[in-house]
PDB file of N, CA and C in Angstrom:
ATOM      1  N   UNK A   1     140.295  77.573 124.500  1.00  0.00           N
ATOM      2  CA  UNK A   1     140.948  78.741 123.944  1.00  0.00           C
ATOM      3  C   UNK A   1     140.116  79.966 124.298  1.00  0.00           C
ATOM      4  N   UNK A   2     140.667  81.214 124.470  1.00  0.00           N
ATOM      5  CA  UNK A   2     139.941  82.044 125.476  1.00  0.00           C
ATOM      6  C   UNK A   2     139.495  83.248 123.767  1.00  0.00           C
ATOM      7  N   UNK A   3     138.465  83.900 124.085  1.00  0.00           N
ATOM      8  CA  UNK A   3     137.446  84.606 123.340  1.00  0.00           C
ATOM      9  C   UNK A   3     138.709  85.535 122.689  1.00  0.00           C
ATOM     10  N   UNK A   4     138.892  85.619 121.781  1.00  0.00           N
ATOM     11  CA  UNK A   4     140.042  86.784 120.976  1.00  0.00           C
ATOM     12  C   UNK A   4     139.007  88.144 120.916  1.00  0.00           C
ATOM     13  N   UNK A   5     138.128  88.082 120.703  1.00  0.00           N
ATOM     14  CA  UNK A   5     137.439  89.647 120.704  1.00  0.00           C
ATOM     15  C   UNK A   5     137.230  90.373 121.656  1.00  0.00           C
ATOM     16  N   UNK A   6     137.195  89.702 122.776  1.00  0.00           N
ATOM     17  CA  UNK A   6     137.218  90.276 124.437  1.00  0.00           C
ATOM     18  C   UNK A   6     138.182  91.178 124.486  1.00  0.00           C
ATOM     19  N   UNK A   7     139.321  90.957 123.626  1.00  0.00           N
ATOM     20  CA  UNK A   7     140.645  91.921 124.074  1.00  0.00           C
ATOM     21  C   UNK A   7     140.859  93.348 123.190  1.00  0.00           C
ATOM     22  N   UNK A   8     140.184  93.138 122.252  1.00  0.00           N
ATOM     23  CA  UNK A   8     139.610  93.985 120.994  1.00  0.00           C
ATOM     24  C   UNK A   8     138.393  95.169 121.194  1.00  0.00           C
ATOM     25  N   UNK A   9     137.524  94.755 122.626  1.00  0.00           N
ATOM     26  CA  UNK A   9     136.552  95.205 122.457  1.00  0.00           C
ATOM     27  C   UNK A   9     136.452  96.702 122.580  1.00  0.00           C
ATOM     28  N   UNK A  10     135.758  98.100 122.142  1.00  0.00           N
ATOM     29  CA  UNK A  10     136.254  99.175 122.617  1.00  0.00           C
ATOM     30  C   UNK A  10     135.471  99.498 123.908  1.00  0.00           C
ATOM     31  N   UNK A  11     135.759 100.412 124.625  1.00  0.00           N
ATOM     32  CA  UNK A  11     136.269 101.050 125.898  1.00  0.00           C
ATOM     33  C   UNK A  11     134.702 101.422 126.169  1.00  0.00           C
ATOM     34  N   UNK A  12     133.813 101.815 127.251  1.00  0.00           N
ATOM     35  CA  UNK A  12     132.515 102.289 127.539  1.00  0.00           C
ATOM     36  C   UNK A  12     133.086 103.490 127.703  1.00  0.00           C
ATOM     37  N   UNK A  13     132.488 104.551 126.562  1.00  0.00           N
ATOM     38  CA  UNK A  13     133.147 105.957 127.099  1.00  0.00           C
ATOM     39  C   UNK A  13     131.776 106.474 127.296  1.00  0.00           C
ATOM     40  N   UNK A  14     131.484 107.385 128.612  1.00  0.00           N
ATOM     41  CA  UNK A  14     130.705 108.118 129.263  1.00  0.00           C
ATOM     42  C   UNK A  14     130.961 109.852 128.563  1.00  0.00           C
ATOM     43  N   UNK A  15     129.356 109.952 127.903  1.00  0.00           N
ATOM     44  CA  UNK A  15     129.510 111.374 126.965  1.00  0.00           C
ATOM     45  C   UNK A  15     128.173 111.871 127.732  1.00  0.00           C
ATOM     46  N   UNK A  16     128.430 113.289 127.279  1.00  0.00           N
ATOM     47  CA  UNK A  16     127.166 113.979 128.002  1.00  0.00           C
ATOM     48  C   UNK A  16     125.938 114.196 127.260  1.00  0.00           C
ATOM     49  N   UNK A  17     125.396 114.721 127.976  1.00  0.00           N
ATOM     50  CA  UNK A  17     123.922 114.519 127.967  1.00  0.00           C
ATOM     51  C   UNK A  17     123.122 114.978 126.949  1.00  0.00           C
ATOM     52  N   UNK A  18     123.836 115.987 126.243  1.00  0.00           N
ATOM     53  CA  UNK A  18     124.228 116.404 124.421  1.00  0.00           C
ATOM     54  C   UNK A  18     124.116 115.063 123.457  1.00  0.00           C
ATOM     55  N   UNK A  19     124.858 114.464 123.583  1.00  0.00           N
ATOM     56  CA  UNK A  19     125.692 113.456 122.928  1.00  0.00           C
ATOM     57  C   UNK A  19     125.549 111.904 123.183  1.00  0.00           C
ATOM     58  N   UNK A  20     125.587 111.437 122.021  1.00  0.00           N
ATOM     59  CA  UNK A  20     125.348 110.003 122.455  1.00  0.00           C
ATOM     60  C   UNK A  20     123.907 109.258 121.335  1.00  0.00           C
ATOM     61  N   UNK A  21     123.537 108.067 121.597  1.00  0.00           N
ATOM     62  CA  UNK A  21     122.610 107.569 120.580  1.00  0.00           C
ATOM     63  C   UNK A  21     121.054 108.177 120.879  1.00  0.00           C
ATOM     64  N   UNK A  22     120.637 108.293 119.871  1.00  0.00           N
ATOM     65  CA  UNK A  22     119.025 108.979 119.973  1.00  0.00           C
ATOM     66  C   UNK A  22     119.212 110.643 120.407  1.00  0.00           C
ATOM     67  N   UNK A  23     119.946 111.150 120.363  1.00  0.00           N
ATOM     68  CA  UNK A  23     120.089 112.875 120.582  1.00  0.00           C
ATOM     69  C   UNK A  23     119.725 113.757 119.010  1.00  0.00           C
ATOM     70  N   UNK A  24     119.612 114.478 119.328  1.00  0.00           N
ATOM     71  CA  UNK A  24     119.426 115.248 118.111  1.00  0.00           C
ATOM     72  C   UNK A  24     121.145 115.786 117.691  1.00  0.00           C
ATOM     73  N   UNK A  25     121.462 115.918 115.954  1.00  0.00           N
ATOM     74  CA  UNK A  25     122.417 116.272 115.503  1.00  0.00           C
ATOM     75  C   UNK A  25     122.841 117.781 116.410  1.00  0.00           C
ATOM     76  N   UNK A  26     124.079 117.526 116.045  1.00  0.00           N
ATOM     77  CA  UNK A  26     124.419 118.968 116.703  1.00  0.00           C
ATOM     78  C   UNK A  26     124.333 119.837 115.616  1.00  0.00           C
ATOM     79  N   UNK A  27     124.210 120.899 116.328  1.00  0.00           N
ATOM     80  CA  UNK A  27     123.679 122.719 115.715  1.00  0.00           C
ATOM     81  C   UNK A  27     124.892 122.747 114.386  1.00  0.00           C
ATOM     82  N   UNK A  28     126.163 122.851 115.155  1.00  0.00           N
ATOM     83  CA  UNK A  28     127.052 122.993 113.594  1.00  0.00           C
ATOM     84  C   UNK A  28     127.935 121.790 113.730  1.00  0.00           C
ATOM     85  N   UNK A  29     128.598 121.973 112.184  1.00  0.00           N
ATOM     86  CA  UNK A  29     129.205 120.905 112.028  1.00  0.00           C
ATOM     87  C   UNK A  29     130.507 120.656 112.563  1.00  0.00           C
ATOM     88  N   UNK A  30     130.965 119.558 112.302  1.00  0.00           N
ATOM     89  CA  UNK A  30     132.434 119.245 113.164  1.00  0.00           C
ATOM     90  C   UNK A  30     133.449 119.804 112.609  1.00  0.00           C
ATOM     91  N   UNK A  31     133.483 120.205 111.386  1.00  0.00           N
ATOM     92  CA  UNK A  31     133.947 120.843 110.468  1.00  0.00           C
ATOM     93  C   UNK A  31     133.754 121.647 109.846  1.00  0.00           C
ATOM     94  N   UNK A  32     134.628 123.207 109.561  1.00  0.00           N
ATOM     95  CA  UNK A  32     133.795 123.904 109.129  1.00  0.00           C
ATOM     96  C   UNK A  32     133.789 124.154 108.139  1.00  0.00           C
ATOM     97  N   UNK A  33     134.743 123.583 107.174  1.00  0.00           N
ATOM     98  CA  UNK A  33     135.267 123.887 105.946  1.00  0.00           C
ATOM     99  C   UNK A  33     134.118 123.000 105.228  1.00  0.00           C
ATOM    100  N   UNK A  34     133.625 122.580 105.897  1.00  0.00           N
ATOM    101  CA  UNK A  34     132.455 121.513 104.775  1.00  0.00           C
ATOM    102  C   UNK A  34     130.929 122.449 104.580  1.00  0.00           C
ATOM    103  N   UNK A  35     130.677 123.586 105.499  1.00  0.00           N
ATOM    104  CA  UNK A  35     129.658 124.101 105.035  1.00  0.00           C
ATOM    105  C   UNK A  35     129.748 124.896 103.134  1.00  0.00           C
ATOM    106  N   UNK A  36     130.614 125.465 102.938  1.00  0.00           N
ATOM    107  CA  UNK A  36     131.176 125.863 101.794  1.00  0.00           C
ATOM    108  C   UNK A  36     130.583 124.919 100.802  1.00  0.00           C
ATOM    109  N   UNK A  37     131.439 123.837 100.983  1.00  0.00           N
ATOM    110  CA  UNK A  37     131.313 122.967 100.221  1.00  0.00           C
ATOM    111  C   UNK A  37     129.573 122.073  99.839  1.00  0.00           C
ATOM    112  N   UNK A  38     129.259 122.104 100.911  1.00  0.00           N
ATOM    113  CA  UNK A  38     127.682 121.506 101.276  1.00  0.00           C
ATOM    114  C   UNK A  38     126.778 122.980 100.338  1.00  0.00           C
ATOM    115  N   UNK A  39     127.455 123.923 100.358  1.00  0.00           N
ATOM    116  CA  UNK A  39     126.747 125.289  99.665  1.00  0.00           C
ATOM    117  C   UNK A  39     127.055 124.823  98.286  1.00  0.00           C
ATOM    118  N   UNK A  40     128.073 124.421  97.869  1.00  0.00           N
ATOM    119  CA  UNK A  40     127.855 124.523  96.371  1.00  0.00           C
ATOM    120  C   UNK A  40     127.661 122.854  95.660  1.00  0.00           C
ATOM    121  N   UNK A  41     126.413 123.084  96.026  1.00  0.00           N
ATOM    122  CA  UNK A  41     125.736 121.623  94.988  1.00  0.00           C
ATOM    123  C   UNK A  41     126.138 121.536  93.902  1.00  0.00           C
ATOM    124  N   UNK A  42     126.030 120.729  92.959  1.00  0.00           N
ATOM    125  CA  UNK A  42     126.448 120.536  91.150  1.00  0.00           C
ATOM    126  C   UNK A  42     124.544 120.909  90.770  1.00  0.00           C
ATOM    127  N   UNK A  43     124.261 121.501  89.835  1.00  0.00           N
ATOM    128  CA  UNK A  43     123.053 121.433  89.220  1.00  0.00           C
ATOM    129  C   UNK A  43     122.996 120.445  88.636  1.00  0.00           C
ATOM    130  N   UNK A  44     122.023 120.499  87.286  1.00  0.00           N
ATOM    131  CA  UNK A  44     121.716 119.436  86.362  1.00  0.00           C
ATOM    132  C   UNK A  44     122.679 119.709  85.064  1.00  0.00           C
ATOM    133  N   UNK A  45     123.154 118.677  84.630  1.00  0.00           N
ATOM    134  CA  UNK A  45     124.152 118.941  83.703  1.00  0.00           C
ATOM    135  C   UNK A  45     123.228 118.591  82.320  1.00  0.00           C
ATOM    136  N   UNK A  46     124.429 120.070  81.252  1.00  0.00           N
ATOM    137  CA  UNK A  46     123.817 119.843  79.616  1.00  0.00           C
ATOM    138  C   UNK A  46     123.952 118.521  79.356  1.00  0.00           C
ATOM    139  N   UNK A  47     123.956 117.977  78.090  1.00  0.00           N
ATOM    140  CA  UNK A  47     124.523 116.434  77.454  1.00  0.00           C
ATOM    141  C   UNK A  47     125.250 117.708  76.620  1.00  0.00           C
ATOM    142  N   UNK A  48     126.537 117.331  76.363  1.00  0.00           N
ATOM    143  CA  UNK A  48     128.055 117.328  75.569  1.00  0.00           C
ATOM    144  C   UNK A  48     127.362 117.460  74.433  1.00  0.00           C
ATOM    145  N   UNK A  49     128.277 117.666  73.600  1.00  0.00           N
ATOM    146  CA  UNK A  49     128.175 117.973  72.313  1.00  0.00           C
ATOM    147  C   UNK A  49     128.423 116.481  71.904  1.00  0.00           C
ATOM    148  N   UNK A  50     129.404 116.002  72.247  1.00  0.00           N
ATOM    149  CA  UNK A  50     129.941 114.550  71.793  1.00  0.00           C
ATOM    150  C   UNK A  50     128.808 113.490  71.307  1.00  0.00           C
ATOM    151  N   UNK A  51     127.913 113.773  73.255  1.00  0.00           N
ATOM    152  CA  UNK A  51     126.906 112.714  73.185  1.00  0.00           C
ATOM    153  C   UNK A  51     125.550 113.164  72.030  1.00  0.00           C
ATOM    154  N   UNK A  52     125.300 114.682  71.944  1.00  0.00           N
ATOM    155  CA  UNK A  52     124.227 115.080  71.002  1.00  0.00           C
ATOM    156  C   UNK A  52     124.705 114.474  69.411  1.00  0.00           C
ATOM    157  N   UNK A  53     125.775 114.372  69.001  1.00  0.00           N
ATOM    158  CA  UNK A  53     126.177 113.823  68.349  1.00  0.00           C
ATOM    159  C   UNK A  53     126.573 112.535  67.905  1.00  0.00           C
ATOM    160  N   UNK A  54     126.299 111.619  68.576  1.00  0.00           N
ATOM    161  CA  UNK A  54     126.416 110.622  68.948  1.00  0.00           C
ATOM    162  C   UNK A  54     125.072 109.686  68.475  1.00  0.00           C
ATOM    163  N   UNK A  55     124.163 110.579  69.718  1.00  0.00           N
ATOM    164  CA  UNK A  55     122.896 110.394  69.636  1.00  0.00           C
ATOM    165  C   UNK A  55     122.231 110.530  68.208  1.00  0.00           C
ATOM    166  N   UNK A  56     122.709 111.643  67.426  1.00  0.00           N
ATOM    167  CA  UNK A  56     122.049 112.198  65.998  1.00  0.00           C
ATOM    168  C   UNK A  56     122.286 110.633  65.018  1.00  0.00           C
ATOM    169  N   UNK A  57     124.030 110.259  65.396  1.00  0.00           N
ATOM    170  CA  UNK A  57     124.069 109.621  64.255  1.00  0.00           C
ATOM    171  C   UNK A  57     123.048 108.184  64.480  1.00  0.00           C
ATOM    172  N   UNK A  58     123.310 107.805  65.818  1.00  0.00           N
ATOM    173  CA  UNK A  58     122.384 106.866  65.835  1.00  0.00           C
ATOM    174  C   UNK A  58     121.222 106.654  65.536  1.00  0.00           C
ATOM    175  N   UNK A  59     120.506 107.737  65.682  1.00  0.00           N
ATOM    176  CA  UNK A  59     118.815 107.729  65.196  1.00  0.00           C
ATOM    177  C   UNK A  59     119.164 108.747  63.794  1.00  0.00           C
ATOM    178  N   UNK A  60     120.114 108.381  63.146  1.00  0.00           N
ATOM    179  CA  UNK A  60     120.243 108.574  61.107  1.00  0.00           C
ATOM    180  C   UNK A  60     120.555 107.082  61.171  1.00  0.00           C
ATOM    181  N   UNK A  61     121.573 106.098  61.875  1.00  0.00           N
ATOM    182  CA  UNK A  61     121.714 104.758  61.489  1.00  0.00           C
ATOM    183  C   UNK A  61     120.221 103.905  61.401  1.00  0.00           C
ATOM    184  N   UNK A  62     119.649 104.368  62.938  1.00  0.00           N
ATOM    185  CA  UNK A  62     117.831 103.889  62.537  1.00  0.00           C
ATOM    186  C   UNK A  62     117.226 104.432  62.057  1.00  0.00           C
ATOM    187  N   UNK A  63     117.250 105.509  61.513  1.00  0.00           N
ATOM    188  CA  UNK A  63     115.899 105.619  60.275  1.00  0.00           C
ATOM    189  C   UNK A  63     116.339 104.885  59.220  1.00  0.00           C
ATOM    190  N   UNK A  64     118.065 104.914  58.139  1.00  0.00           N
ATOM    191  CA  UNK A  64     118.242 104.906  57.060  1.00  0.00           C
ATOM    192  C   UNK A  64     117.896 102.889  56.944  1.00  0.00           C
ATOM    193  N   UNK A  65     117.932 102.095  58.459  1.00  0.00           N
ATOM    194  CA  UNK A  65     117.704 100.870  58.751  1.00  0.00           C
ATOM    195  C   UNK A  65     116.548 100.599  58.791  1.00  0.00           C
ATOM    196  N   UNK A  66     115.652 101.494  58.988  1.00  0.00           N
ATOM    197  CA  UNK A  66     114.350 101.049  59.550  1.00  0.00           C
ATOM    198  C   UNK A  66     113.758 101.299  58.093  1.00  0.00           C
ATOM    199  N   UNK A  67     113.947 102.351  56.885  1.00  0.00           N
ATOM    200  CA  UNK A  67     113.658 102.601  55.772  1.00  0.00           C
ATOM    201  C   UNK A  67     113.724 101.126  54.651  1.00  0.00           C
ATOM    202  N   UNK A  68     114.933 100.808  54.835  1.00  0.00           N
ATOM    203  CA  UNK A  68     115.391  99.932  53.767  1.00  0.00           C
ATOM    204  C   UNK A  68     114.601  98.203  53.797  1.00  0.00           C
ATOM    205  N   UNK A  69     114.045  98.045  55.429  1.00  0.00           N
ATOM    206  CA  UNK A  69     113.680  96.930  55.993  1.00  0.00           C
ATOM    207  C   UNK A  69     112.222  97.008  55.557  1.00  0.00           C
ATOM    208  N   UNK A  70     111.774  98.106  55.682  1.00  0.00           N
ATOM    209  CA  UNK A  70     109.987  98.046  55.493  1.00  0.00           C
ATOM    210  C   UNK A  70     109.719  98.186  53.970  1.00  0.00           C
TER     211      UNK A  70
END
């Protein structure tokens, strides 16, 4: 039975002298709508109100637990 990936395989395409493995990235991007985007990072986010609250009741569930045990 003859090799099935042989027929699959892709094409040797000849790129220039720019381009190709081990070159350095090119200057700009392939796209330009992505510099924008690459500009606006997310910072560090607050914690929610939800979770500060959350958090409070839990460390009132362990103290009023940790009180009653000792």
């Amino acid at each position: 039975m003859a090799n099935r990936t042989l027929g699959t395989r892709q094409k040797l395409v000849f790129r220039g002298p720019d381009q190709g493995p081990g070159r350095a990235a090119p200057k700009r991007p392939r796209n330009p709508l992505v510099v924008p985007a690459l500009q606006r990072k997310a910072g560090p986010h607050d914690t929610s109100q939800g979770a500060k609250r959350q958090a409070g009741k839990r460390s009132l569930i362990r103290q009023l637990l940790g009180k009653e045990e000792a």
